[in-house]
PDB file of N, CA and C in Angstrom:
ATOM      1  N   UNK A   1     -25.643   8.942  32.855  1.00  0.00           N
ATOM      2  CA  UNK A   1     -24.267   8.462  32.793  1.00  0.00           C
ATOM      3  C   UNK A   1     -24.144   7.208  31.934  1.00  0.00           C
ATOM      4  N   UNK A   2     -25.278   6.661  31.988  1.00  0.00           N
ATOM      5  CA  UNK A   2     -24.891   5.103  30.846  1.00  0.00           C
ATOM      6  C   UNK A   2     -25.042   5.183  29.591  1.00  0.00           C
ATOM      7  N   UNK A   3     -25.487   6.550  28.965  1.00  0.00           N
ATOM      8  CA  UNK A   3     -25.758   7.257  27.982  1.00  0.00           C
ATOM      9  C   UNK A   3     -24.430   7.868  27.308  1.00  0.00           C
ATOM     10  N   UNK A   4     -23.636   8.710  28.286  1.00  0.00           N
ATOM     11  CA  UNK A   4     -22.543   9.257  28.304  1.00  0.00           C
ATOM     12  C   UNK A   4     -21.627   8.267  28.447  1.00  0.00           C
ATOM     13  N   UNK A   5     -21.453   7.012  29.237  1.00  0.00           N
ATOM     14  CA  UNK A   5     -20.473   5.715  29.086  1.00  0.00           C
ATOM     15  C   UNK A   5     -20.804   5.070  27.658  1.00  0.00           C
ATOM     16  N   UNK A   6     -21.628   4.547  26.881  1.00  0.00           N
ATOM     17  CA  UNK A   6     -21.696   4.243  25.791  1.00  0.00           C
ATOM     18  C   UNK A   6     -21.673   5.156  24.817  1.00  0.00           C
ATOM     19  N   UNK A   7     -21.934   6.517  24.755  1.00  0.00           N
ATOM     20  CA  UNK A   7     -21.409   7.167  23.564  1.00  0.00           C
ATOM     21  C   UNK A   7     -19.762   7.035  23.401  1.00  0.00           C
ATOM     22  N   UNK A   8     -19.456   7.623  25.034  1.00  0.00           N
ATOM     23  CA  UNK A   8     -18.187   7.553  24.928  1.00  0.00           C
ATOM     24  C   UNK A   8     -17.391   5.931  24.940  1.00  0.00           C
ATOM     25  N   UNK A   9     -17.854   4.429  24.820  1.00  0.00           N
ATOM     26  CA  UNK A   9     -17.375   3.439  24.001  1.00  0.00           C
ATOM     27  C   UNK A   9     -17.650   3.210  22.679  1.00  0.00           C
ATOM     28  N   UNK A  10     -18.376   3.966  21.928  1.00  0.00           N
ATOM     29  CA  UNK A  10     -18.717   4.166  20.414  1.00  0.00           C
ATOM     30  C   UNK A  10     -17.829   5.578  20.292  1.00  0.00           C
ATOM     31  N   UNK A  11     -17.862   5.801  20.638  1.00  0.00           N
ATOM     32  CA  UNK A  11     -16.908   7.077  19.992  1.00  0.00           C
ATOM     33  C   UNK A  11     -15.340   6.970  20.342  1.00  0.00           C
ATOM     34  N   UNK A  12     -14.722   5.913  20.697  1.00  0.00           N
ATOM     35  CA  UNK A  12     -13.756   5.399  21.503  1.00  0.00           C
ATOM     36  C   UNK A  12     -13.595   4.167  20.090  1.00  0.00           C
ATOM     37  N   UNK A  13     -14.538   3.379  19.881  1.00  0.00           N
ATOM     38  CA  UNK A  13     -14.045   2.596  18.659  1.00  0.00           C
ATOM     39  C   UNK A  13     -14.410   2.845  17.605  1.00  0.00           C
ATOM     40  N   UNK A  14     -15.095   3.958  17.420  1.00  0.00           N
ATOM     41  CA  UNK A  14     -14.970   4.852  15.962  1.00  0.00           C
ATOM     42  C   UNK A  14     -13.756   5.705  15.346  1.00  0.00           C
ATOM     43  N   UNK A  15     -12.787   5.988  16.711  1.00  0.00           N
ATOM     44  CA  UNK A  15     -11.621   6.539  16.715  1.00  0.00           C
ATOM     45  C   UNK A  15     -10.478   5.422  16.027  1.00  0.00           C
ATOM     46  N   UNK A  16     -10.488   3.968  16.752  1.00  0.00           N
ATOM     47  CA  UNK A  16      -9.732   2.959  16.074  1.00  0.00           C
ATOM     48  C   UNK A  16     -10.074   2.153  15.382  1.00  0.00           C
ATOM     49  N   UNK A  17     -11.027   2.646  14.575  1.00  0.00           N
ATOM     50  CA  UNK A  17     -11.621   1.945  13.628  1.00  0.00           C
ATOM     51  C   UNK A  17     -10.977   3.104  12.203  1.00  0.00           C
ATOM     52  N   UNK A  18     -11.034   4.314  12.601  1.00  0.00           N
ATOM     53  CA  UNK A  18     -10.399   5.511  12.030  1.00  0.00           C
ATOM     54  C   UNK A  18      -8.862   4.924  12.249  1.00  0.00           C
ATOM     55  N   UNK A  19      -8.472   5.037  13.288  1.00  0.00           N
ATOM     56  CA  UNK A  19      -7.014   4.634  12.705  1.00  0.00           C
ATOM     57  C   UNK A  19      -6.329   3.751  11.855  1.00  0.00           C
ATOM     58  N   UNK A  20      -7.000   2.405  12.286  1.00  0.00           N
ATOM     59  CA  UNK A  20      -6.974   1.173  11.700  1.00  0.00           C
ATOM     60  C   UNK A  20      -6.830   1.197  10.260  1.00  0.00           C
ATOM     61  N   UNK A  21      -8.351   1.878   9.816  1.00  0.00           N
ATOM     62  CA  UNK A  21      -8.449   2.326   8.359  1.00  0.00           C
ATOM     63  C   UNK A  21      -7.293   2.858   7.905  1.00  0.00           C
ATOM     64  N   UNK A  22      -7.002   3.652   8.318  1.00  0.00           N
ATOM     65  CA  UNK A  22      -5.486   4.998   7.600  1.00  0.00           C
ATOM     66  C   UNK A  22      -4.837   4.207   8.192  1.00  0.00           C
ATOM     67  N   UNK A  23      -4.308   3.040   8.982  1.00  0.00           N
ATOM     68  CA  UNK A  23      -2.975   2.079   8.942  1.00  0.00           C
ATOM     69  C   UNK A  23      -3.096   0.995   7.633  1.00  0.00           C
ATOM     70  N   UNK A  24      -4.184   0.771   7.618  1.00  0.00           N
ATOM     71  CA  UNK A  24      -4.302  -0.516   6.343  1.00  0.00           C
ATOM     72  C   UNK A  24      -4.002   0.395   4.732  1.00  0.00           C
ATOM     73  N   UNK A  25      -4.724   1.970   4.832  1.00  0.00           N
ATOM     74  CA  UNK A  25      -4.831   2.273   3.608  1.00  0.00           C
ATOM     75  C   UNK A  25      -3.308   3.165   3.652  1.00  0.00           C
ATOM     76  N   UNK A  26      -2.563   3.226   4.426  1.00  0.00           N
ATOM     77  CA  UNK A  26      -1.199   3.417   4.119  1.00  0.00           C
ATOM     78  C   UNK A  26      -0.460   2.113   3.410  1.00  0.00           C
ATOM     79  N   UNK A  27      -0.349   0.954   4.295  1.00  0.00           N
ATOM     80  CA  UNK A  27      -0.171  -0.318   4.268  1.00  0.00           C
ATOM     81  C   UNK A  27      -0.442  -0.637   2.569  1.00  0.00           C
ATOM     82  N   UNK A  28      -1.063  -0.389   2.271  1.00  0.00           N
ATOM     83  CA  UNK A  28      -1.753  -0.955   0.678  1.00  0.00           C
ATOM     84  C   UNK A  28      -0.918   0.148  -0.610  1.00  0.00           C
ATOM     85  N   UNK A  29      -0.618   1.348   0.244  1.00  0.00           N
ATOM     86  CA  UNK A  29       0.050   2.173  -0.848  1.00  0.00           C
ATOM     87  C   UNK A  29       1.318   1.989  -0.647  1.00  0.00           C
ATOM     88  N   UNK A  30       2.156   1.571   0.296  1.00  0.00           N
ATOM     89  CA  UNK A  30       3.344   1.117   0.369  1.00  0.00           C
ATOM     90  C   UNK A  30       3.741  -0.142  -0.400  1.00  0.00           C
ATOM     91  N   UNK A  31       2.994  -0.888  -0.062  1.00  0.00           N
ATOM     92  CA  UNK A  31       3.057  -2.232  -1.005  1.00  0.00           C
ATOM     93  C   UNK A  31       2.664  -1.828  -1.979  1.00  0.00           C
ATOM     94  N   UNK A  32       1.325  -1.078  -2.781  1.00  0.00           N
ATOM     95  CA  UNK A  32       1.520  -1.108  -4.356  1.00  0.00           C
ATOM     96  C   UNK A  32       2.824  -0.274  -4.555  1.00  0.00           C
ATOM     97  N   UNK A  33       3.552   0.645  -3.740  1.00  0.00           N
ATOM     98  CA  UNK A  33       4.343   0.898  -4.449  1.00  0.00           C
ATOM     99  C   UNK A  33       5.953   0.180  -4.732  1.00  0.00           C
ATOM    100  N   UNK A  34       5.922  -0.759  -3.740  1.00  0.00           N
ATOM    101  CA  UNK A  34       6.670  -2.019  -3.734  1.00  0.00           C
ATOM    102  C   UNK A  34       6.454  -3.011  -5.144  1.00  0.00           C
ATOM    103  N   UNK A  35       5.405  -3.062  -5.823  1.00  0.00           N
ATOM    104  CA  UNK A  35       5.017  -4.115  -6.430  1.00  0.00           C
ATOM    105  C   UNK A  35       5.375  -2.808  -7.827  1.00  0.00           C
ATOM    106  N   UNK A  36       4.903  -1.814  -8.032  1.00  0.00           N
ATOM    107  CA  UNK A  36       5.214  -1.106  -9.078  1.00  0.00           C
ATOM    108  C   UNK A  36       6.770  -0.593  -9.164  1.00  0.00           C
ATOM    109  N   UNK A  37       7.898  -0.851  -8.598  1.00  0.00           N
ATOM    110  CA  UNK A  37       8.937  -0.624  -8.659  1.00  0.00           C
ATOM    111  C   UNK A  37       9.656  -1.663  -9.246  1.00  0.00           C
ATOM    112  N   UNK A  38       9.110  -2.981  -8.544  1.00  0.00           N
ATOM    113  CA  UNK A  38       9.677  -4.312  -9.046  1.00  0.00           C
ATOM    114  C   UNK A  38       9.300  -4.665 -10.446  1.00  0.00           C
ATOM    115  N   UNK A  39       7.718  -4.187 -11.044  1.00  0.00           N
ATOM    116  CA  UNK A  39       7.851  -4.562 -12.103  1.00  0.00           C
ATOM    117  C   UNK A  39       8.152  -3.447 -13.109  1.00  0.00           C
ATOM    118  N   UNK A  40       8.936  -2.221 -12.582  1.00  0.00           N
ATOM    119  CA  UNK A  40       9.815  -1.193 -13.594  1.00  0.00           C
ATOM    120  C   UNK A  40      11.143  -1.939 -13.422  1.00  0.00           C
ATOM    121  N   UNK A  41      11.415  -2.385 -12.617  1.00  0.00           N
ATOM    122  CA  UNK A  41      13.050  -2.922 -12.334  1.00  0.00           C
ATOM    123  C   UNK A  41      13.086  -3.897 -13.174  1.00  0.00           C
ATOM    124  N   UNK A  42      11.888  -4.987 -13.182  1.00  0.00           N
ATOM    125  CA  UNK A  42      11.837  -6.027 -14.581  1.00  0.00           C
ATOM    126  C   UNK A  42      11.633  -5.436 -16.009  1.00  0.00           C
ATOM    127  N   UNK A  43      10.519  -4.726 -16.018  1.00  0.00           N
ATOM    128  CA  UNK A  43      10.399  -4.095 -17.434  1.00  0.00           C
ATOM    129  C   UNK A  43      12.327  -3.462 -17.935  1.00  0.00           C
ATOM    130  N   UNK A  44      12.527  -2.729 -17.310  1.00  0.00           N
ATOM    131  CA  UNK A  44      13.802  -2.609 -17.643  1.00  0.00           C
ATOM    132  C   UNK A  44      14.905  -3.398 -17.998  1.00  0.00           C
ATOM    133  N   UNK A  45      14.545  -4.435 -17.006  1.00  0.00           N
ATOM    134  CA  UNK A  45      15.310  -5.681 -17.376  1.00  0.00           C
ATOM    135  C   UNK A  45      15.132  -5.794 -18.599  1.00  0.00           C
ATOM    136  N   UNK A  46      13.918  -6.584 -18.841  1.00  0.00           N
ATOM    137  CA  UNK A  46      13.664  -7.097 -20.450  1.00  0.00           C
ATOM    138  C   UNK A  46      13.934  -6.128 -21.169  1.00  0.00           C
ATOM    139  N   UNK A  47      13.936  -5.163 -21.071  1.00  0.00           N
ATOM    140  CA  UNK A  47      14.403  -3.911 -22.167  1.00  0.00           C
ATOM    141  C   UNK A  47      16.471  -4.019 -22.577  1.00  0.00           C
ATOM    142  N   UNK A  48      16.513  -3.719 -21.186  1.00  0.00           N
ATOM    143  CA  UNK A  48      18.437  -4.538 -21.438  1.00  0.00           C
ATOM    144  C   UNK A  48      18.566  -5.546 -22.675  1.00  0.00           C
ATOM    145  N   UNK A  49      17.993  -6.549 -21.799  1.00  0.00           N
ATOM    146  CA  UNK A  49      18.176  -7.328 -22.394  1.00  0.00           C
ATOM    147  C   UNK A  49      17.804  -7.565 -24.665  1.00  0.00           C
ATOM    148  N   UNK A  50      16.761  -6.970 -24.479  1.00  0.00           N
ATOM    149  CA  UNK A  50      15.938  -6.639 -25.552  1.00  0.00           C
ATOM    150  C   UNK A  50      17.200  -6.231 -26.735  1.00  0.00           C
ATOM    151  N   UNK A  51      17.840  -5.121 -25.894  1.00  0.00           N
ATOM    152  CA  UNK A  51      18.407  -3.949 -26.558  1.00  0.00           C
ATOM    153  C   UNK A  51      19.995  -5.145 -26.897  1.00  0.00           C
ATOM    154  N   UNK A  52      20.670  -5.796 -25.916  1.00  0.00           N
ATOM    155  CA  UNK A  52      21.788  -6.213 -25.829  1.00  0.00           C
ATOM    156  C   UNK A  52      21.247  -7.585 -27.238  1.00  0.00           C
ATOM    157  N   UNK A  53      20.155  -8.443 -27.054  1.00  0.00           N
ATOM    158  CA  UNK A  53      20.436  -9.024 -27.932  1.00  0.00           C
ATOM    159  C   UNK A  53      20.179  -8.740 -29.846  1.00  0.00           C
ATOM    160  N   UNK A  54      19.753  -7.355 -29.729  1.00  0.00           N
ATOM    161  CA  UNK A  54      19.709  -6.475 -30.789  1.00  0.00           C
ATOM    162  C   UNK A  54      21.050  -5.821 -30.994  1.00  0.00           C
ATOM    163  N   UNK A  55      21.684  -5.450 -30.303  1.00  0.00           N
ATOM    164  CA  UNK A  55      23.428  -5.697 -30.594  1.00  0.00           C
ATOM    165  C   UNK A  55      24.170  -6.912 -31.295  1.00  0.00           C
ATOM    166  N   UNK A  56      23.630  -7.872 -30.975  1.00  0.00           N
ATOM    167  CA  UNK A  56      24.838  -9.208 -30.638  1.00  0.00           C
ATOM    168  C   UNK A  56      24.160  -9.666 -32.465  1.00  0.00           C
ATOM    169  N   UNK A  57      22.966  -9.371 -32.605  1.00  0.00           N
ATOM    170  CA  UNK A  57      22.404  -9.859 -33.954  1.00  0.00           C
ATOM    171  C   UNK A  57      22.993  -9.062 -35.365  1.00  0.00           C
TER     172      UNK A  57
END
């Protein structure tokens, strides 16, 4: 039984060590995709802008 109680507390935090992982490596693709939106929303910007003061010239 103390064999079977410690597998089953290693196999108990191998499970949330598994989750943990796939919460952080969700976590990291949400934010890069936070960070790659903002800098299309800027690139675009400067492109506006790019384009508007290529008008005005």
């Amino acid at each position: 039984t103390v064999m079977s109680n410690g597998y089953r507390t290693l196999s108990q935090h191998l499970n949330d060590l598994k989750k943990e992982n796939f919460s952080l490596k969700l976590r990291i693709y949400f934010l890069e995709e936070r960070i790659q939106q903002k800098y299309e929303e800027s690139s675009e910007d400067v492109y506006r802008t790019v384009s508007r003061t290529d008008l005005i010239s």
